[in-house]
Protein backbone atom coordinates (compact mmCIF):
# COMPACT_ATOMS: atom_id res chain seq x y z
CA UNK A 1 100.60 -41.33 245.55
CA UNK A 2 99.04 -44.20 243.90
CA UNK A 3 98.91 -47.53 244.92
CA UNK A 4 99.52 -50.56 242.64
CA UNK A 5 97.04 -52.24 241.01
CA UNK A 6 94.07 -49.73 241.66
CA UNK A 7 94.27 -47.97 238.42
CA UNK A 8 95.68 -49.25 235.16
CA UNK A 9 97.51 -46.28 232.56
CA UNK A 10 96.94 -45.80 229.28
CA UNK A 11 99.69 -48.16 228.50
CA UNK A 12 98.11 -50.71 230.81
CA UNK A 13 101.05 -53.17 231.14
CA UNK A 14 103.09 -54.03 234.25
CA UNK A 15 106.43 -51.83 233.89
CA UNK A 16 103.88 -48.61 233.78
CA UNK A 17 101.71 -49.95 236.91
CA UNK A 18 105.07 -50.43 239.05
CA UNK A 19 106.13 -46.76 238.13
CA UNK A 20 102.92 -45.22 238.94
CA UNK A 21 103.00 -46.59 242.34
CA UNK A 22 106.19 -44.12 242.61
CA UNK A 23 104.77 -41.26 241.17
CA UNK A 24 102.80 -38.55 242.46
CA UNK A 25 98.85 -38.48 241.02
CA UNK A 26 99.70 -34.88 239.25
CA UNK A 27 102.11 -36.57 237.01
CA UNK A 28 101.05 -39.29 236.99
CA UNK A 29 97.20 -37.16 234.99
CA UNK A 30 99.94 -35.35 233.09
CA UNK A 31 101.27 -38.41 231.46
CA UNK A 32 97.56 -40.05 231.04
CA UNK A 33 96.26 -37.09 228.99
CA UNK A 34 100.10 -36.53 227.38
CA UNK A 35 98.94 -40.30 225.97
CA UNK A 36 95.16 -39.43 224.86
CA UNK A 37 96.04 -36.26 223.39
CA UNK A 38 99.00 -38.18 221.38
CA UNK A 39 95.74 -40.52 220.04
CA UNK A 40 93.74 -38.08 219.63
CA UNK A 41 96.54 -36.14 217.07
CA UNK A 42 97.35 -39.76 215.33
CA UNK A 43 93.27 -40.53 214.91
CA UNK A 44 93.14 -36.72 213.59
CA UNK A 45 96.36 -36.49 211.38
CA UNK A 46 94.95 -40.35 209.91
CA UNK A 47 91.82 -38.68 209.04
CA UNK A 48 93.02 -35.87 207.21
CA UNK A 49 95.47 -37.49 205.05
CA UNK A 50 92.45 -40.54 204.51
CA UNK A 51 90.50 -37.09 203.20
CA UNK A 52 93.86 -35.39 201.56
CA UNK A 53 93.92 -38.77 199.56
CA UNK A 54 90.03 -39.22 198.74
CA UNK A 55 90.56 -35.46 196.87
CA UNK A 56 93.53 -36.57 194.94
CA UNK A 57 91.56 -39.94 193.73
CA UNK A 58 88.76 -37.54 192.82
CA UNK A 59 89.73 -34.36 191.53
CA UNK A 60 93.88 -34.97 191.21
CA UNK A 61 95.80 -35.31 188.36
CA UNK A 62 95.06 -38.38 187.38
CA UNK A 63 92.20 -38.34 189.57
CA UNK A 64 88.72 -39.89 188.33
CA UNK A 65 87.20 -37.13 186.94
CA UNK A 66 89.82 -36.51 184.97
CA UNK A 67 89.87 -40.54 183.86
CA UNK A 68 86.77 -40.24 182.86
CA UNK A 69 86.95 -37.36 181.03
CA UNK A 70 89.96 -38.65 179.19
CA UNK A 71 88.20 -41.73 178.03
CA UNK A 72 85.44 -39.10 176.71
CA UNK A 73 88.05 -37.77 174.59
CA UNK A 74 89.48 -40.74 173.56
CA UNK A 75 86.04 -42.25 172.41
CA UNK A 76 85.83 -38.77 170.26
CA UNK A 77 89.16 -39.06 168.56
CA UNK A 78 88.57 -42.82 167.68
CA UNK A 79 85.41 -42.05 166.41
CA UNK A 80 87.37 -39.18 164.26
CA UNK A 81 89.60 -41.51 163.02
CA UNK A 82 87.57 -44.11 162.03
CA UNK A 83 85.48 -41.19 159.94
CA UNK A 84 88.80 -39.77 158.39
CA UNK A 85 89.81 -43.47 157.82
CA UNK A 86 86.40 -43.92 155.56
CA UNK A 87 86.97 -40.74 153.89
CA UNK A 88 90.27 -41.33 152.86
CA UNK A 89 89.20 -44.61 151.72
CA UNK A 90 86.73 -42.84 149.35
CA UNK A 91 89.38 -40.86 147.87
CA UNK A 92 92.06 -43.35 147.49
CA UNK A 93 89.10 -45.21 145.68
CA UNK A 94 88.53 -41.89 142.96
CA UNK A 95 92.30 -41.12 142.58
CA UNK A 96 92.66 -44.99 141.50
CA UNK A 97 89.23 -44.78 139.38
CA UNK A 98 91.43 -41.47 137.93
CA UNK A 99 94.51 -43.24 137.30
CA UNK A 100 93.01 -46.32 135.44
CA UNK A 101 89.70 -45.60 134.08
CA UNK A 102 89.16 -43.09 130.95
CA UNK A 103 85.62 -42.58 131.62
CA UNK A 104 85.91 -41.38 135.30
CA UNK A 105 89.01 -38.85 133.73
CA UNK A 106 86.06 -37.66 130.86
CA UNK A 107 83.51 -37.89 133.71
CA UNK A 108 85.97 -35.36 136.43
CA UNK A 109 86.79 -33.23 133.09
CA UNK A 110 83.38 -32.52 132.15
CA UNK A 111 81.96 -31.68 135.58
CA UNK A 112 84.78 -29.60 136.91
CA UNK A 113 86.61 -27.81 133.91
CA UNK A 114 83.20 -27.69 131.66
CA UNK A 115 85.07 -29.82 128.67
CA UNK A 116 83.34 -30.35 125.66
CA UNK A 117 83.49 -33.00 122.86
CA UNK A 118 83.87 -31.42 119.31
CA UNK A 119 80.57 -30.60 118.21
CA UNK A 120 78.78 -30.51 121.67
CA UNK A 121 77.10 -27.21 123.40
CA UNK A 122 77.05 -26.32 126.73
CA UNK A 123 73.76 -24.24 127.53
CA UNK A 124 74.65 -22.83 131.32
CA UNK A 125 71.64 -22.01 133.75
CA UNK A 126 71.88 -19.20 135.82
CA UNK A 127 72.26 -20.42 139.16
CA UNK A 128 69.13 -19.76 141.91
């Protein structure tokens, strides 16, 4: 048996002390280690789910690889757009030049269906 007061439990307060002066030393280990062993699991099960959550910030589905990578992408595609933006600019610009000015229509005519005034000859070079 134990006696009071010589040896405090894992729990350490009074209630625990009193009933280990009843108890026989066997039991009284049994519970002790019952008690470490039920930290131990807690520090261990704490430690895998702080690691279990340090791979889903990294490499989860919205993890930061996967941030970053997005805002890659999204640096692409606005640099995309702001190219297809200018280039439909540009042709916005010729289909109005089209639409209002008769030179640009003789200009377009000439270069791409080989139009000629009345009178005028076309010499064509062979191409290299």
């Amino acid at each position: 048996m134990r006696r009071l007061g010589t040896e405090v439990g894992v729990m350490g307060n009074s209630a625990n002390r009193r009933m280990d002066a009843y108890l026989p030393q066997g039991v009284v280990a049994l519970v002790d280690r019952f008690w470490i062993g039920r930290r131990k699991t807690a520090t261990l099960t704490a430690a895998v789910l702080a690691v279990g959550l340090g791979y889903h910030v990294l490499f989860g589905a919205n993890g930061l690889f996967v941030y970053q990578k997005k805002r890659q992408e999204t640096k692409q595609l606005t640099r995309e757009t702001q190219d297809l933006q200018r280039e439909n600019d540009l042709l916005r610009g010729h289909v109005q030049r089209l639409q209002s000015d008769p030179t640009a229509i003789e200009h377009q005519a000439r270069e791409q269906l080989h139009y000629t005034r009345p009178g005028e000859v076309i010499y064509a070079l062979p191409s290299k």
